[in-house]
PDB file of N, CA and C in Angstrom:
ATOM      1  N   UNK A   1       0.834  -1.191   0.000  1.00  0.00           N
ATOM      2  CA  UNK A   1       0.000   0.000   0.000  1.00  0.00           C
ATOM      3  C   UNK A   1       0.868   1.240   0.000  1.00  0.00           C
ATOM      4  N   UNK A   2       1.847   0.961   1.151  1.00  0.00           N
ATOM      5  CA  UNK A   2       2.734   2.152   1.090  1.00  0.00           C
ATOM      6  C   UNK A   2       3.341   2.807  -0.297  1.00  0.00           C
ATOM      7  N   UNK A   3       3.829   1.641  -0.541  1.00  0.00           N
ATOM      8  CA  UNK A   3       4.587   1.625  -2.069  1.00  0.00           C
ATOM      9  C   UNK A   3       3.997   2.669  -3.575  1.00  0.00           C
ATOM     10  N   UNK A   4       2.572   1.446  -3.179  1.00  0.00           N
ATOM     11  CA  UNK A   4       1.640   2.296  -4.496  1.00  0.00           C
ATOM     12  C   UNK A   4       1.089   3.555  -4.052  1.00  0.00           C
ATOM     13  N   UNK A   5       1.198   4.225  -2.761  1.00  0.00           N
ATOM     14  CA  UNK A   5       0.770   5.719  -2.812  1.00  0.00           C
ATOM     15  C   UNK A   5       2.508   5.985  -3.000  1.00  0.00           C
ATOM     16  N   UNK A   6       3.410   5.985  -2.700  1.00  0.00           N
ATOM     17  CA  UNK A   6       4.891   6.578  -3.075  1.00  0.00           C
ATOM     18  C   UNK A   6       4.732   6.696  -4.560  1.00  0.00           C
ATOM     19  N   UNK A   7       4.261   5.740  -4.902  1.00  0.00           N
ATOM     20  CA  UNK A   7       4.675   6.049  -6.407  1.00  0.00           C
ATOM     21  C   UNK A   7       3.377   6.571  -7.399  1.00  0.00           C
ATOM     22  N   UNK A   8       1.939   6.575  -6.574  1.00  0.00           N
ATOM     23  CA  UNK A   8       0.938   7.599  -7.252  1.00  0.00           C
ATOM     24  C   UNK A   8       1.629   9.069  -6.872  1.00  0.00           C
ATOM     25  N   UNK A   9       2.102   9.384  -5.775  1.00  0.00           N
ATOM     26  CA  UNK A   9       2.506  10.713  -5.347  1.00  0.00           C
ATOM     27  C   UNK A   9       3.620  11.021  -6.132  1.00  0.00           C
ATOM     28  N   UNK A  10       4.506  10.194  -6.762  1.00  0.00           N
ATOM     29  CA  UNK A  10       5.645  10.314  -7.793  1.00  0.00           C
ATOM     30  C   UNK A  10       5.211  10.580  -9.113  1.00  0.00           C
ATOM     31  N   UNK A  11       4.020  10.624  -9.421  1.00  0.00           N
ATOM     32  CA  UNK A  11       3.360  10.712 -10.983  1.00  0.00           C
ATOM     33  C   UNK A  11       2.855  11.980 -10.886  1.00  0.00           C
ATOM     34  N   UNK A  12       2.558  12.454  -9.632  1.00  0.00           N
ATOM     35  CA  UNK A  12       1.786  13.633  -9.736  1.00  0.00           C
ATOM     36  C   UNK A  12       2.954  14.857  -9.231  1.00  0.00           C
ATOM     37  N   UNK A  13       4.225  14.266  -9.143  1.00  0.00           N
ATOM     38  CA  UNK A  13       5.419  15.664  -8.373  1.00  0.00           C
ATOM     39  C   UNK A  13       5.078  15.955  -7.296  1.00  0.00           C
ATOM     40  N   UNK A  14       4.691  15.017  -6.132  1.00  0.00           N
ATOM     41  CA  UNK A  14       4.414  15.826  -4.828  1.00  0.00           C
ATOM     42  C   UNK A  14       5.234  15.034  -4.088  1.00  0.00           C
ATOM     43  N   UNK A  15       5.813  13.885  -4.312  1.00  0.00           N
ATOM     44  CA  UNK A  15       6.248  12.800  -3.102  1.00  0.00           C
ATOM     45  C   UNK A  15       7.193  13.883  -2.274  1.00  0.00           C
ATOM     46  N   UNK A  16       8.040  14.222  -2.643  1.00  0.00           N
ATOM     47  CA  UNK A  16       9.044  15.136  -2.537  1.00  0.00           C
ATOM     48  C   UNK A  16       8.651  15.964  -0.941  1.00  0.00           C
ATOM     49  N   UNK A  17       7.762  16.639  -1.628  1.00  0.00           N
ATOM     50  CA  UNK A  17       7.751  17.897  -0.842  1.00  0.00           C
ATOM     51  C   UNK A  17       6.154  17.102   0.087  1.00  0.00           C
ATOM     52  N   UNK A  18       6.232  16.528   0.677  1.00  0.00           N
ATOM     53  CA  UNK A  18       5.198  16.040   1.968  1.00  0.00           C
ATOM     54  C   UNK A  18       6.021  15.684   2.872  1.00  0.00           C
ATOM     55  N   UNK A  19       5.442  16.174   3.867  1.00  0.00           N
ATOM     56  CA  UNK A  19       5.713  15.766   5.219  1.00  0.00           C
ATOM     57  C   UNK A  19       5.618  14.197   5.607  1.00  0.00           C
ATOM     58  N   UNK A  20       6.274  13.833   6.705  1.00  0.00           N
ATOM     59  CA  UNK A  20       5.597  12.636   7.450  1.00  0.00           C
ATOM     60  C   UNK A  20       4.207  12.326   7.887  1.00  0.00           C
ATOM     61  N   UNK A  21       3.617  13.758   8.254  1.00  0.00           N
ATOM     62  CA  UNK A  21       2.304  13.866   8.997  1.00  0.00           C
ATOM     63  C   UNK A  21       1.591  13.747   7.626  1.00  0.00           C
ATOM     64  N   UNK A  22       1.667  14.628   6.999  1.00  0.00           N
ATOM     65  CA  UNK A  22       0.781  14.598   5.494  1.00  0.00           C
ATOM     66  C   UNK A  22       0.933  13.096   4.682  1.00  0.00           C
ATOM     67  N   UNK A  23       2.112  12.723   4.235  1.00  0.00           N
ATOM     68  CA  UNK A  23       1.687  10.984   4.230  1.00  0.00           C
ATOM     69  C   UNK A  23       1.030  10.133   4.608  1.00  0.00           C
ATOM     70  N   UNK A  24       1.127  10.192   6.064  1.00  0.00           N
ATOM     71  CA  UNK A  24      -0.004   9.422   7.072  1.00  0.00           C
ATOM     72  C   UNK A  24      -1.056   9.763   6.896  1.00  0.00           C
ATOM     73  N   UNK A  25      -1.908  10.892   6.861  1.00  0.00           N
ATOM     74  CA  UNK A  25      -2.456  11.555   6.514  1.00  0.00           C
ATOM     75  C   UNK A  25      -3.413  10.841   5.303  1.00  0.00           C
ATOM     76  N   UNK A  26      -2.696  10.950   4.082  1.00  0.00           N
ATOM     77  CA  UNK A  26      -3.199  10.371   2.644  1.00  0.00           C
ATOM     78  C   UNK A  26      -3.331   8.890   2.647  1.00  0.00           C
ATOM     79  N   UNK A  27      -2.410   8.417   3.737  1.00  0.00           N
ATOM     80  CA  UNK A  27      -2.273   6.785   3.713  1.00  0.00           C
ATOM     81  C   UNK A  27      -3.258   6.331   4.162  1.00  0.00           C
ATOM     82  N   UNK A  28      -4.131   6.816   5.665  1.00  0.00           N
ATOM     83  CA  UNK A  28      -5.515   6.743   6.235  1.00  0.00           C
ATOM     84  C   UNK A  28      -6.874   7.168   5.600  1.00  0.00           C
ATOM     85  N   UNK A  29      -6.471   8.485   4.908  1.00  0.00           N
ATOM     86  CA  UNK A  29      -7.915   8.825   3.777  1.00  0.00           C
ATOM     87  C   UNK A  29      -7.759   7.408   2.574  1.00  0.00           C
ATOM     88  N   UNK A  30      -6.797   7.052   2.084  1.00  0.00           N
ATOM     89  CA  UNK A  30      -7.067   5.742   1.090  1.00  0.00           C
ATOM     90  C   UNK A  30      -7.666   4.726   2.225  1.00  0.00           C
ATOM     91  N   UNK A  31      -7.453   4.360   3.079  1.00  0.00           N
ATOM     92  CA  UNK A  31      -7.572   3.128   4.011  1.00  0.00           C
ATOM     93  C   UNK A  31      -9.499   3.359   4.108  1.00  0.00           C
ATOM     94  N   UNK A  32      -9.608   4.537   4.200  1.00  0.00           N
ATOM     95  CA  UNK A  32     -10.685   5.340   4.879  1.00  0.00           C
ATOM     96  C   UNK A  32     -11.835   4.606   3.569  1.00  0.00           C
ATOM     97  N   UNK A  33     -11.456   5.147   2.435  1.00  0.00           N
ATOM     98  CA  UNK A  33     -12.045   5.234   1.170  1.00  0.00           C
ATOM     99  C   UNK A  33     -11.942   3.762   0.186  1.00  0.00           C
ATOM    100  N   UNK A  34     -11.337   3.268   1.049  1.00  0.00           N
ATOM    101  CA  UNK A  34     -11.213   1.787   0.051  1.00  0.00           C
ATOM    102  C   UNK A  34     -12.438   0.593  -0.036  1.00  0.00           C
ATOM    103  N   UNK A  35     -13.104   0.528   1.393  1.00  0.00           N
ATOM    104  CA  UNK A  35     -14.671  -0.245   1.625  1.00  0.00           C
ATOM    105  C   UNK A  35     -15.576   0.308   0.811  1.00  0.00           C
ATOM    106  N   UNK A  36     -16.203   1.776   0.535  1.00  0.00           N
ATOM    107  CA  UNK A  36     -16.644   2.264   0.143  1.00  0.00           C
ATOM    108  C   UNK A  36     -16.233   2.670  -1.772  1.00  0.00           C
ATOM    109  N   UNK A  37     -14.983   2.304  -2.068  1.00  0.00           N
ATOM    110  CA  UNK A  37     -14.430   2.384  -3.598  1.00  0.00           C
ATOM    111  C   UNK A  37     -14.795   0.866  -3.788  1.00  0.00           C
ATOM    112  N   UNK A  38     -14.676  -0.302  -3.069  1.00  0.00           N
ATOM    113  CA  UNK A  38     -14.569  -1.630  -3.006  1.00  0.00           C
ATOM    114  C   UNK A  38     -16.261  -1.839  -3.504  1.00  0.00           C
ATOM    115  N   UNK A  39     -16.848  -1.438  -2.979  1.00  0.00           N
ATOM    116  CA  UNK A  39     -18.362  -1.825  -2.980  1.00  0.00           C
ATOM    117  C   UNK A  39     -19.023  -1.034  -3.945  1.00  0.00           C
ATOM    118  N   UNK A  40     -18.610  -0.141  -4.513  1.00  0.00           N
ATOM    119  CA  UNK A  40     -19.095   0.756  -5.765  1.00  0.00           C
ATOM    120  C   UNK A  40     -18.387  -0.270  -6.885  1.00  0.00           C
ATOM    121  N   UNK A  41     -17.265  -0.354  -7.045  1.00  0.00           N
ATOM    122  CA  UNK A  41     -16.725  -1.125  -8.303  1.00  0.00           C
ATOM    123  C   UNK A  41     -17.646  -2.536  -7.732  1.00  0.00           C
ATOM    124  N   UNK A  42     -17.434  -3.044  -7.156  1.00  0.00           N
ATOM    125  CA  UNK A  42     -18.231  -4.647  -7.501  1.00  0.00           C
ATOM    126  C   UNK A  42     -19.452  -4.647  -7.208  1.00  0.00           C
ATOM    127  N   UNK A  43     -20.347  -3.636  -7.276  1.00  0.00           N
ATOM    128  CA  UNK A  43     -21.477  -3.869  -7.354  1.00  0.00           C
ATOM    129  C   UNK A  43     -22.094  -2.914  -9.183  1.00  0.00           C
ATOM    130  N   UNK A  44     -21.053  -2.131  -9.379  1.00  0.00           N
ATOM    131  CA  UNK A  44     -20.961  -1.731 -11.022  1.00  0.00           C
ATOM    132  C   UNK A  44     -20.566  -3.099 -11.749  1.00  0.00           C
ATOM    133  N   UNK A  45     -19.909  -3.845 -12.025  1.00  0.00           N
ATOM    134  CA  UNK A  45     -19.528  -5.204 -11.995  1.00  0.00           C
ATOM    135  C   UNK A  45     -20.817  -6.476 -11.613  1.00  0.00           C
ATOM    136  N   UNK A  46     -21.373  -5.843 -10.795  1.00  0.00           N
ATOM    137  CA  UNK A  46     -22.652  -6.968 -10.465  1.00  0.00           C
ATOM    138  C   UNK A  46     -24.016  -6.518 -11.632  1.00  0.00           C
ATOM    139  N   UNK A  47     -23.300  -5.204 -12.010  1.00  0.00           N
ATOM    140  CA  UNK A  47     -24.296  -4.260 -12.272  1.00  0.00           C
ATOM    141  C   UNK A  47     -25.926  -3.702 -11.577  1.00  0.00           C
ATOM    142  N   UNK A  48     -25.626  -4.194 -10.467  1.00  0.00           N
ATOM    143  CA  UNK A  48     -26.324  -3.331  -9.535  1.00  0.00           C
ATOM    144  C   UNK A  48     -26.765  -1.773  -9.164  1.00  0.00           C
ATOM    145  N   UNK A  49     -27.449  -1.199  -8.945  1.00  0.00           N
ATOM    146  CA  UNK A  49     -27.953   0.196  -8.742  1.00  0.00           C
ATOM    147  C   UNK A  49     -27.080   0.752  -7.636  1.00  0.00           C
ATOM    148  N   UNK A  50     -26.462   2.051  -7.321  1.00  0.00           N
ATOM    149  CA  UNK A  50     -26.450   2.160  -6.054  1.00  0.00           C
ATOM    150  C   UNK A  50     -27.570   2.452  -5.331  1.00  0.00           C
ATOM    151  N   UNK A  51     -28.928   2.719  -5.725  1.00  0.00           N
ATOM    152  CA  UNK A  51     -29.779   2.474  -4.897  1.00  0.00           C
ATOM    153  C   UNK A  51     -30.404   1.668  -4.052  1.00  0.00           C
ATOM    154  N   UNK A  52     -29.936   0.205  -4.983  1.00  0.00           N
ATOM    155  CA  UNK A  52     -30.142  -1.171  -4.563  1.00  0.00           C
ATOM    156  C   UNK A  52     -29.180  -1.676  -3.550  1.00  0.00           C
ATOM    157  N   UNK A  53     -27.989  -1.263  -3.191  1.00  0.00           N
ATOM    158  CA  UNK A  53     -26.578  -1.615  -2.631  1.00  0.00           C
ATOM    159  C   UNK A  53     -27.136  -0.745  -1.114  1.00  0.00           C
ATOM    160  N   UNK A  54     -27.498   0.147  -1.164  1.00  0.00           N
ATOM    161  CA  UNK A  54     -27.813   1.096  -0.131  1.00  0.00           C
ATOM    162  C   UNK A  54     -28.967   0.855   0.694  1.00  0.00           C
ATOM    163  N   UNK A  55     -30.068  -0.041  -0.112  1.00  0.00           N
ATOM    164  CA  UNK A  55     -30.991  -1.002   0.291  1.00  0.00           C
ATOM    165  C   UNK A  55     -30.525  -1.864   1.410  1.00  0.00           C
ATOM    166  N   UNK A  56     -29.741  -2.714   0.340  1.00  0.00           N
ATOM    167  CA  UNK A  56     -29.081  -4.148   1.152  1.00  0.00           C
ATOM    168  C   UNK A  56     -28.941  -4.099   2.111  1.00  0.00           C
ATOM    169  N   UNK A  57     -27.608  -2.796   2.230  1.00  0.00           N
ATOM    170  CA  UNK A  57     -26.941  -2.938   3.361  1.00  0.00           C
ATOM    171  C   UNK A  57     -27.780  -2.325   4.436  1.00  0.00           C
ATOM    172  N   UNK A  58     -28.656  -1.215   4.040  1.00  0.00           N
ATOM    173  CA  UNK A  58     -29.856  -0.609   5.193  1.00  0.00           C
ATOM    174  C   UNK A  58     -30.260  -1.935   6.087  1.00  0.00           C
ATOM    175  N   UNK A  59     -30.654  -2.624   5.458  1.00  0.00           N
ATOM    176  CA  UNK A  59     -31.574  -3.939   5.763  1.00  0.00           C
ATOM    177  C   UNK A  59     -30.417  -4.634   6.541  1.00  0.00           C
ATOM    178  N   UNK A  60     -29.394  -4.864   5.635  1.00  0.00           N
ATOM    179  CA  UNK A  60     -28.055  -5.473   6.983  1.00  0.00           C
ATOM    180  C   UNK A  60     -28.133  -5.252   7.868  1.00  0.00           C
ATOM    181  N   UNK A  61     -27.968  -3.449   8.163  1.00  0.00           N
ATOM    182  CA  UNK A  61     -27.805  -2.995   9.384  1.00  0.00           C
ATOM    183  C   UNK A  61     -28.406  -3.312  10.460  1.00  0.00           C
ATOM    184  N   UNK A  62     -29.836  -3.029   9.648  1.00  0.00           N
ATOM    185  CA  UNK A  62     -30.750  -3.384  10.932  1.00  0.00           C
ATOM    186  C   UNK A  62     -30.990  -4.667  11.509  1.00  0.00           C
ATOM    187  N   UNK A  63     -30.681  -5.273  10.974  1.00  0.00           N
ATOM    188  CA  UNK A  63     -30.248  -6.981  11.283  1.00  0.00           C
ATOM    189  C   UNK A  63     -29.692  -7.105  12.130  1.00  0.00           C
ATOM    190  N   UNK A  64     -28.361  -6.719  11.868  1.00  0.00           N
ATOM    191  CA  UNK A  64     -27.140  -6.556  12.379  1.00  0.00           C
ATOM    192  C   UNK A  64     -27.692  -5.981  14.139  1.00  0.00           C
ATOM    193  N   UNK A  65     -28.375  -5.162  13.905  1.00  0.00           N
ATOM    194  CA  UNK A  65     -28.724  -4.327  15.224  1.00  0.00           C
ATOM    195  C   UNK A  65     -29.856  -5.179  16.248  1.00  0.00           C
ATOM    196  N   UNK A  66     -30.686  -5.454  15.512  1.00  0.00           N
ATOM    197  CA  UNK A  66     -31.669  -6.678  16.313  1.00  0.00           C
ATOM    198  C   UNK A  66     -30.932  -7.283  16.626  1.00  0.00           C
ATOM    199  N   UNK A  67     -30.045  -8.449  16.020  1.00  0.00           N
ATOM    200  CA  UNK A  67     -29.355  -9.469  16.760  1.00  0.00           C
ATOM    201  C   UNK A  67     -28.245  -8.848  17.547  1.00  0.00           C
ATOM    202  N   UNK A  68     -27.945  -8.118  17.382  1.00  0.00           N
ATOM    203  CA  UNK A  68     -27.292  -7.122  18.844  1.00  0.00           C
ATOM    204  C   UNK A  68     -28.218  -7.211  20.255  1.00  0.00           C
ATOM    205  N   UNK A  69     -29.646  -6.721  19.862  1.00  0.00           N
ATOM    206  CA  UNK A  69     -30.511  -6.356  20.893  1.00  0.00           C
ATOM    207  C   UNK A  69     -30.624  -7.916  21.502  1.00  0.00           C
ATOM    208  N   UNK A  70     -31.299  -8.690  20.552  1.00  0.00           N
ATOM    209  CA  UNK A  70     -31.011  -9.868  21.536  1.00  0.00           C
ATOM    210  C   UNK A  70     -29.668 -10.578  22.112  1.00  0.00           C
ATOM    211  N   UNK A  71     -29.310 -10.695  21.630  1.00  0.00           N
ATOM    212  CA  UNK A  71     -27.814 -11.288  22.674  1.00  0.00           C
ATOM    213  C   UNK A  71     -27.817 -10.238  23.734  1.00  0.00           C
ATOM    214  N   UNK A  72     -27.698  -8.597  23.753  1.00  0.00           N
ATOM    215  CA  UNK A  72     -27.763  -8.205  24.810  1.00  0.00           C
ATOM    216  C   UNK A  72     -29.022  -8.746  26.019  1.00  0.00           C
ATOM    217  N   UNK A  73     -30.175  -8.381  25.381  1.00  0.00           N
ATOM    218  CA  UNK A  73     -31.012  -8.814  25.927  1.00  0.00           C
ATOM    219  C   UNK A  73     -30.910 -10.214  26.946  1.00  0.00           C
ATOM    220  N   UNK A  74     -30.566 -11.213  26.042  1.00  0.00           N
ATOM    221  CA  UNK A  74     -30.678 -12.522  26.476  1.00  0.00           C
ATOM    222  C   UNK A  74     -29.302 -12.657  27.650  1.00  0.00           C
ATOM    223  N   UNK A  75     -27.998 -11.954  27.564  1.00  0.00           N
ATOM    224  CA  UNK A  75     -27.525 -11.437  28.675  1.00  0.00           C
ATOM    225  C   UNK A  75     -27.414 -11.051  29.622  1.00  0.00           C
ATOM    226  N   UNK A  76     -28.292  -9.771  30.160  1.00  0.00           N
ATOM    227  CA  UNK A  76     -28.890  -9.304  30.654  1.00  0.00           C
ATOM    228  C   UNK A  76     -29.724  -9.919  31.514  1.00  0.00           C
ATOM    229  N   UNK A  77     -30.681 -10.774  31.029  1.00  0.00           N
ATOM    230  CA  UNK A  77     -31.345 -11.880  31.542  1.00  0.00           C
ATOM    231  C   UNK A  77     -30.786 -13.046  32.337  1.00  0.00           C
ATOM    232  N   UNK A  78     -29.346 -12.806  31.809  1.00  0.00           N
ATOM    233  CA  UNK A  78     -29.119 -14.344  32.186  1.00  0.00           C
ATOM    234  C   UNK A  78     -28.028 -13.857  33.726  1.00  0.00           C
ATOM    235  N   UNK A  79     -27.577 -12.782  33.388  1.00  0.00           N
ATOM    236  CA  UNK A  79     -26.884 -11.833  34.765  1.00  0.00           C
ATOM    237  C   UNK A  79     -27.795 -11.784  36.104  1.00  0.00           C
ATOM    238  N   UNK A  80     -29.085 -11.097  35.309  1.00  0.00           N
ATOM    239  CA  UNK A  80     -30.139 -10.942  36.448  1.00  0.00           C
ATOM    240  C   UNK A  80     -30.394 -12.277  36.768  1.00  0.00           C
ATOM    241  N   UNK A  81     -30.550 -13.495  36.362  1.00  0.00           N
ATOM    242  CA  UNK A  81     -30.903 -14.527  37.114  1.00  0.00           C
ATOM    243  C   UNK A  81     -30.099 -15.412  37.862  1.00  0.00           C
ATOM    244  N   UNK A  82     -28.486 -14.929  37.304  1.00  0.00           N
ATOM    245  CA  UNK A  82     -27.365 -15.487  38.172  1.00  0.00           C
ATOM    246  C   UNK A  82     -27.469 -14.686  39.584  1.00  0.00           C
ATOM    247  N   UNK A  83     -28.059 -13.296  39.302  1.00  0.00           N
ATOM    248  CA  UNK A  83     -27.489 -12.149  40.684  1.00  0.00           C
ATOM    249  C   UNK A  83     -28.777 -12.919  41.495  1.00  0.00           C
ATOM    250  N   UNK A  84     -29.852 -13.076  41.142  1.00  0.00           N
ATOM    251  CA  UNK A  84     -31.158 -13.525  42.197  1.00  0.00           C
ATOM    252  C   UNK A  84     -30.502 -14.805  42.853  1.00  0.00           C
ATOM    253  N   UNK A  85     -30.010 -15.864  41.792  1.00  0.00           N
ATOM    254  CA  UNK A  85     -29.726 -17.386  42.565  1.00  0.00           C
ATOM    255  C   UNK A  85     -28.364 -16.481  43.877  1.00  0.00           C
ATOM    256  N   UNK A  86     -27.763 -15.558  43.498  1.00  0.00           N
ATOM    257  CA  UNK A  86     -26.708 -15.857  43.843  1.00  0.00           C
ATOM    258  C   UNK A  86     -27.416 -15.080  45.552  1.00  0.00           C
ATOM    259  N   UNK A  87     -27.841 -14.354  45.303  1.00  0.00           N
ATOM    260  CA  UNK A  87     -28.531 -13.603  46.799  1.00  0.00           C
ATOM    261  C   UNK A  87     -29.527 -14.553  47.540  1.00  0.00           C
ATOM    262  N   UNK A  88     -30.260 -16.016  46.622  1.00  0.00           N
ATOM    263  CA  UNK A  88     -30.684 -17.030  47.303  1.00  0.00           C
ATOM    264  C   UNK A  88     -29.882 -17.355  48.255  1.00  0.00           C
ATOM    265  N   UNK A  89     -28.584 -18.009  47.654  1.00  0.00           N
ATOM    266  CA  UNK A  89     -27.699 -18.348  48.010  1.00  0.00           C
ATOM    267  C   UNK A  89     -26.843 -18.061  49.243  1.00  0.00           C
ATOM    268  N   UNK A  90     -27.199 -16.190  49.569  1.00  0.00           N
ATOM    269  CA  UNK A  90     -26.355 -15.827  50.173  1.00  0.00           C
ATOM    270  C   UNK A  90     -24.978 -14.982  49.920  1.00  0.00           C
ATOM    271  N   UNK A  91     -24.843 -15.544  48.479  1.00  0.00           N
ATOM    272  CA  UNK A  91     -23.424 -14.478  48.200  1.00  0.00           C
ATOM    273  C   UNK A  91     -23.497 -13.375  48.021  1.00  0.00           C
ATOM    274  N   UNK A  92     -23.107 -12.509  48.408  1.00  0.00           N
ATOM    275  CA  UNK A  92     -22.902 -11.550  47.999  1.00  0.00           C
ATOM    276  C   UNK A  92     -21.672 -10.911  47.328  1.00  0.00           C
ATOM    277  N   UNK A  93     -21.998 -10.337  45.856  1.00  0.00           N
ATOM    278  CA  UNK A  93     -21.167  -9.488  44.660  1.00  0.00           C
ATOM    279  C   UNK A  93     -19.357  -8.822  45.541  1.00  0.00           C
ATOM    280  N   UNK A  94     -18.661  -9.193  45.221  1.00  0.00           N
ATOM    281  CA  UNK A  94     -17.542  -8.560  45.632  1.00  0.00           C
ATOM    282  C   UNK A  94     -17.432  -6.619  44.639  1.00  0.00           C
ATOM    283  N   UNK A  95     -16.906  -6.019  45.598  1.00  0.00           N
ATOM    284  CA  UNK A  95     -17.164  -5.175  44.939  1.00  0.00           C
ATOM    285  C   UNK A  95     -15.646  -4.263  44.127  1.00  0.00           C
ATOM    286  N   UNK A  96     -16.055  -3.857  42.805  1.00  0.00           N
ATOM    287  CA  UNK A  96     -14.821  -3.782  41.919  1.00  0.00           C
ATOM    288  C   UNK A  96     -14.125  -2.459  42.649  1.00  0.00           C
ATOM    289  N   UNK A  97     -14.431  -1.765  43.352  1.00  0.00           N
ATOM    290  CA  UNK A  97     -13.473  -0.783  44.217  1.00  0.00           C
ATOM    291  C   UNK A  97     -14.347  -0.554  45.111  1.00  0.00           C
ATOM    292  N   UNK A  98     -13.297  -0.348  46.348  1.00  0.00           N
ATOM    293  CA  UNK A  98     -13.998   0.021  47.810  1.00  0.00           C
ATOM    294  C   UNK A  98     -14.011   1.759  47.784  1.00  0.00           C
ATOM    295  N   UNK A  99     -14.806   2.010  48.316  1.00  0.00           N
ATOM    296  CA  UNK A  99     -15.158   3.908  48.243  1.00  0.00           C
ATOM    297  C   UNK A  99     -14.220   3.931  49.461  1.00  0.00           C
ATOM    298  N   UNK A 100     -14.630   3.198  50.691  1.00  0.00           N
ATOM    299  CA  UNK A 100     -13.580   3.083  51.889  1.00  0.00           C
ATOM    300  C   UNK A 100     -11.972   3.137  51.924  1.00  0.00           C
ATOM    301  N   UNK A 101     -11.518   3.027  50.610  1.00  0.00           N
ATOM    302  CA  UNK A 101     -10.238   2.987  50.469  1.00  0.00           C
ATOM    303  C   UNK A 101      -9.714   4.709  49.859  1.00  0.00           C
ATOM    304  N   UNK A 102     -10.525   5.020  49.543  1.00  0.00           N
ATOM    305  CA  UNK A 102     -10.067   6.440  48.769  1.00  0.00           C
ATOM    306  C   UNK A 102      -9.982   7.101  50.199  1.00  0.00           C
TER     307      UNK A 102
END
């Protein structure tokens, strides 16, 4: 990666005169821009719409986000029913810092 921006920046006369910071810089905006260049070319290639691509992934997301909600959820659930057995029980939670100590 490094390489091929050294030598796009060599076609255009700038390698030269950039900084370290400004390299990094251009090296993270490509990094930044490559998912988004990635998914335009192969879905031009699929010949797909970008309206249709923007669909998809909408619909991903929210997928993506429900099954978030449940695993949290079902977590959550499963904490609260360890903390009840565990106060059946008697134990009580150790606690992650004592206020008594400050």
């Amino acid at each position: 990666m490094r390489h091929a921006l050294v030598s796009a920046l060599a076609l255009i006369g700038v390698h030269e005169h950039l900084s370290a910071e400004q390299k990094h810089d251009l090296v993270q905006a490509g990094i930044q821009a490559a998912p988004g260049v990635t998914a335009a070319t192969g879905a031009s290639m699929l010949g797909w719409q970008m309206s249709d691509i923007l669909a998809m992934v909408s619909i991903l997301f929210v997928l993506a986000q429900f099954a978030y909600l449940v695993w949290k959820w079902r977590r959550d659930a499963r904490r609260e029913d360890e903390r009840i057995e565990d106060r059946r029980r008697g134990v009580m939670p150790s606690p992650i810092c004592d206020p008594s100590e400050d």
